[in-house]
N, C-alpha and C. Protein backbone atom coordinates (compact mmCIF):
# COMPACT_ATOMS: atom_id res chain seq x y z
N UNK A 1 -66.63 88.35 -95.46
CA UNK A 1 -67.19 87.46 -96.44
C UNK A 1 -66.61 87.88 -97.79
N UNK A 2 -65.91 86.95 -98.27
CA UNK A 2 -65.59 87.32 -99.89
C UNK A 2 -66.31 86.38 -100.67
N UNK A 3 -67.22 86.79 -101.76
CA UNK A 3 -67.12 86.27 -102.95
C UNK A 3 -66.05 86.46 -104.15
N UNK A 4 -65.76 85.23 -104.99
CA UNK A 4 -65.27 85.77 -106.38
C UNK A 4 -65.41 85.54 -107.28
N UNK A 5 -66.14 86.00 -108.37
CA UNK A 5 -67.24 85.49 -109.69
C UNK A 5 -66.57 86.33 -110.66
N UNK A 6 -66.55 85.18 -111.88
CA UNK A 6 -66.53 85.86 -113.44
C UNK A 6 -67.47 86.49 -113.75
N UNK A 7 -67.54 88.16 -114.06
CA UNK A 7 -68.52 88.56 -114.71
C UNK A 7 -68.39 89.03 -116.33
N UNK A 8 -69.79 89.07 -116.58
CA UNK A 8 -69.97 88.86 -118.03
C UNK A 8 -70.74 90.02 -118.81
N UNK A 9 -70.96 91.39 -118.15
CA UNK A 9 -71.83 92.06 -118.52
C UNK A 9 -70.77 92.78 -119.71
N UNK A 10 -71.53 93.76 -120.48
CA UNK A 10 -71.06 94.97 -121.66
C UNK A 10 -70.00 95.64 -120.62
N UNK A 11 -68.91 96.00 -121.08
CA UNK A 11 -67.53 97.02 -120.80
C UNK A 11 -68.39 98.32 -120.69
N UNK A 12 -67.74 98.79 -119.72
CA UNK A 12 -68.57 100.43 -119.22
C UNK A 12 -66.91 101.04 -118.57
N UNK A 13 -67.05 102.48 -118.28
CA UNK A 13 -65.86 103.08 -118.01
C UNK A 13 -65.85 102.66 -116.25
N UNK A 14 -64.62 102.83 -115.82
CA UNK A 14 -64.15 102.55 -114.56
C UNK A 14 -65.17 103.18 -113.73
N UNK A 15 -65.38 104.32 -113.87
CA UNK A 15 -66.28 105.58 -112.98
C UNK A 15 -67.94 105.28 -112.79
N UNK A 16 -68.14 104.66 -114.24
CA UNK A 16 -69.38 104.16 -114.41
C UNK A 16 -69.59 103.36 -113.28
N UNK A 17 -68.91 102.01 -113.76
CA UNK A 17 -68.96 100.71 -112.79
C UNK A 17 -68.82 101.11 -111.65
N UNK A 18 -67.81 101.75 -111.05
CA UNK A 18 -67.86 102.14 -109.45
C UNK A 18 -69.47 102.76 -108.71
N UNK A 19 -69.57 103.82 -109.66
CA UNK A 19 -70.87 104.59 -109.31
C UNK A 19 -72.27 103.32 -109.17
N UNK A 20 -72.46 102.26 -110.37
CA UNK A 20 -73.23 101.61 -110.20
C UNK A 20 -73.09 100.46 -109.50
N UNK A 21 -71.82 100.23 -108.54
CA UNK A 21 -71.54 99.03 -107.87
C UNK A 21 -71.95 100.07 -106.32
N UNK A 22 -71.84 101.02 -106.49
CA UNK A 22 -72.12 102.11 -104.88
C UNK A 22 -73.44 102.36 -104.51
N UNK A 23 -74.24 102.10 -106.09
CA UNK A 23 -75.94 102.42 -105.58
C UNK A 23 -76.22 101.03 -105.52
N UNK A 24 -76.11 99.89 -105.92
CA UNK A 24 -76.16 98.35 -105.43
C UNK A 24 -76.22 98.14 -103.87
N UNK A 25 -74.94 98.68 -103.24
CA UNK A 25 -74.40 98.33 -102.51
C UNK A 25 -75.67 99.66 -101.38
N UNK A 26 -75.46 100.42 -101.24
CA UNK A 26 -75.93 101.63 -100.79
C UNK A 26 -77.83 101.37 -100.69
N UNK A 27 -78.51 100.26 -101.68
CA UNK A 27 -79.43 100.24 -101.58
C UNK A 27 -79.45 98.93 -100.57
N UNK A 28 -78.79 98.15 -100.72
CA UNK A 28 -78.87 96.84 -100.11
C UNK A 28 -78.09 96.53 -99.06
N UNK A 29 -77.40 97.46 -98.47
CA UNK A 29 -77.04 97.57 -97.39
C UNK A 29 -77.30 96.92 -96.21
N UNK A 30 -78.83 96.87 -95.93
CA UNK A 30 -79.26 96.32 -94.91
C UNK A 30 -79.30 94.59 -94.77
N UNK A 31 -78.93 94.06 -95.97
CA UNK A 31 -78.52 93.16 -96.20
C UNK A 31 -78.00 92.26 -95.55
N UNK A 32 -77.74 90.52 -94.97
CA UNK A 32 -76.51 90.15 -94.04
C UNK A 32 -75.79 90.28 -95.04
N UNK A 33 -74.44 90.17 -94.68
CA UNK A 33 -73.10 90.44 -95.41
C UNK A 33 -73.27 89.06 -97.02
N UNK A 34 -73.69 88.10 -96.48
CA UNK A 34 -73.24 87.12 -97.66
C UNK A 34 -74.48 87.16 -98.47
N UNK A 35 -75.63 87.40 -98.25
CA UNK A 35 -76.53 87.94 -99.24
C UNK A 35 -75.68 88.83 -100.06
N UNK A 36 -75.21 90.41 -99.49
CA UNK A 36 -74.99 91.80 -99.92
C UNK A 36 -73.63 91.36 -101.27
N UNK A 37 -73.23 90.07 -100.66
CA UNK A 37 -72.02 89.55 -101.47
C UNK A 37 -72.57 89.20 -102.63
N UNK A 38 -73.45 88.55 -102.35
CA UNK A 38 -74.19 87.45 -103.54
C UNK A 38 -74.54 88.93 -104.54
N UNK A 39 -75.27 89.84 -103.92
CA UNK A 39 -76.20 90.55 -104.91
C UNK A 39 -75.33 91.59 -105.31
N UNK A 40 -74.02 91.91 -105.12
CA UNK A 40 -73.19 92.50 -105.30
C UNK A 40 -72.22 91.64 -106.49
N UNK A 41 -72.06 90.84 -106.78
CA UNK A 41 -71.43 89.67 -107.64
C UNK A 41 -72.85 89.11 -109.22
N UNK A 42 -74.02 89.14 -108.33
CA UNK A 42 -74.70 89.03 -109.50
C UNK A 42 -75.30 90.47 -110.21
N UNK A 43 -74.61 91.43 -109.54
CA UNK A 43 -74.96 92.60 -109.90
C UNK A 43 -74.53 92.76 -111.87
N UNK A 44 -73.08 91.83 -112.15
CA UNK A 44 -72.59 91.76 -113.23
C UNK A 44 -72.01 93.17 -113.66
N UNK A 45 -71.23 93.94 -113.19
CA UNK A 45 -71.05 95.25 -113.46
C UNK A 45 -69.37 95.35 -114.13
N UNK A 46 -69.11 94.62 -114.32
CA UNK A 46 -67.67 93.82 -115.02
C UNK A 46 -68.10 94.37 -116.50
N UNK A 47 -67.20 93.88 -117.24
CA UNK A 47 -66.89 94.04 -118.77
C UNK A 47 -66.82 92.31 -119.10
N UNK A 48 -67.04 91.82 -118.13
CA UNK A 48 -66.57 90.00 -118.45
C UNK A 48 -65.36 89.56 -119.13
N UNK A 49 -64.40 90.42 -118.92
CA UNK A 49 -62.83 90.33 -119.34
C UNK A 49 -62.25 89.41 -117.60
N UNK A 50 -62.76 90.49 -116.42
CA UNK A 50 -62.10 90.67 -115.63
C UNK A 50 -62.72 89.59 -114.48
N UNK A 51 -62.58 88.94 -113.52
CA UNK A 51 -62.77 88.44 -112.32
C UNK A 51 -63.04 88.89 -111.12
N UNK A 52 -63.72 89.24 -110.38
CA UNK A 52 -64.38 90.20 -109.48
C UNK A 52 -64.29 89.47 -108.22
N UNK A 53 -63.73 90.56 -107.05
CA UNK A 53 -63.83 90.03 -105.36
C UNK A 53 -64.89 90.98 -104.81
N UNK A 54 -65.41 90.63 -103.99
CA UNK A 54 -66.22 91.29 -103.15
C UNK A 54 -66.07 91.05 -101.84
N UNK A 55 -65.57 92.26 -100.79
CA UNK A 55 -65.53 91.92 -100.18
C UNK A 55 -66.20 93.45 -99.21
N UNK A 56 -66.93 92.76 -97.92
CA UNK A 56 -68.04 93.75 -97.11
C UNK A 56 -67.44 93.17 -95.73
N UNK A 57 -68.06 94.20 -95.18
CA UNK A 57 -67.56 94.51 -94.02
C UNK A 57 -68.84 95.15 -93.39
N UNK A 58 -69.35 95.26 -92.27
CA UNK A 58 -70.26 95.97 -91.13
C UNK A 58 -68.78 96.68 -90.18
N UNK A 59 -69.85 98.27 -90.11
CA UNK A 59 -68.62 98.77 -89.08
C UNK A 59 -70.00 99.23 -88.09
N UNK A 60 -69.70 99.76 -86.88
CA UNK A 60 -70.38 99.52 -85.93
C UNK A 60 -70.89 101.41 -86.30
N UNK A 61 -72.47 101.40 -85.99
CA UNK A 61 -72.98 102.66 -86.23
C UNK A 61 -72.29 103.96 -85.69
N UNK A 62 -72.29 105.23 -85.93
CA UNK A 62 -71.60 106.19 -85.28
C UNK A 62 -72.49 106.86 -84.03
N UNK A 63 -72.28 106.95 -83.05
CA UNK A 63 -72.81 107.44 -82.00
C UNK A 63 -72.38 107.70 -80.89
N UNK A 64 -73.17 107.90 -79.81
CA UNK A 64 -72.44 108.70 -78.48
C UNK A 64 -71.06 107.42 -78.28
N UNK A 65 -70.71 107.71 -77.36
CA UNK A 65 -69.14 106.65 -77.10
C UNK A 65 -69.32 106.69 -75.56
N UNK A 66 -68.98 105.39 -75.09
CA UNK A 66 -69.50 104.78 -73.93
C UNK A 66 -68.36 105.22 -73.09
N UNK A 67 -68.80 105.96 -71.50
CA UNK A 67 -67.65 105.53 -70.57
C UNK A 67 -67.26 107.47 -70.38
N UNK A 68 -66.42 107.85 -69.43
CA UNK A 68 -65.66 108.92 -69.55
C UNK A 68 -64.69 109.10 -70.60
N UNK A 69 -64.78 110.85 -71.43
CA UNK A 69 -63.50 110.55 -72.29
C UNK A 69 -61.91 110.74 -70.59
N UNK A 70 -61.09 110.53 -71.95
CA UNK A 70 -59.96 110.28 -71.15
C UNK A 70 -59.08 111.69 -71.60
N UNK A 71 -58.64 111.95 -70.55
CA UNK A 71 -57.79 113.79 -70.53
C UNK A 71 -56.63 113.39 -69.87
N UNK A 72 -55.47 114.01 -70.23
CA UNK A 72 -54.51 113.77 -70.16
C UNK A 72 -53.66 115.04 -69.64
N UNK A 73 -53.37 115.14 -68.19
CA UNK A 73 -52.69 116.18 -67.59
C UNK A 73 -51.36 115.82 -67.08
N UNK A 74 -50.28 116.71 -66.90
CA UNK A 74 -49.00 116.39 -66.19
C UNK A 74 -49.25 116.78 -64.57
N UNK A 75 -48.86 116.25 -64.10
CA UNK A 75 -48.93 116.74 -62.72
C UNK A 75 -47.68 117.55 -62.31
N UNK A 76 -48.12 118.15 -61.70
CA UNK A 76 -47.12 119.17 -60.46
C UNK A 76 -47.20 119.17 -59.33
């Protein structure tokens, strides 16, 4: 899902904006993706110079892994 919105908020340093686009994102997580877009875009964390993409992704939780692992021997 991409959004892409003009934002309009006060200029803040690069590090700033990242950090406060990560606790946005990090709180709302649980989010479906095009909500997390929306509230990530009206978050306004721009300088309103610049044009903003958003784009999210779901990756699949980390956990056991299904099946035998696979081992790899030469035969003799």
């Amino acid at each position: 899902m991409i959004w892409r919105v003009r934002s309009s908020a006060p200029a803040v340093p690069l590090d700033a904006g990242l950090t406060a686009l990560a606790q946005v994102a990090t709180a709302q997580a649980a989010l479906p993706l095009e909500d997390l877009c929306r509230t990530l875009a009206d978050a306004h964390l721009g300088d309103g110079r610049d044009d903003i993409a958003v784009l999210a992704l779901r990756t699949p939780p980390a956990g056991p892994t299904h099946g035998t692992p696979v081992t790899h021997s030469r035969a003799r």
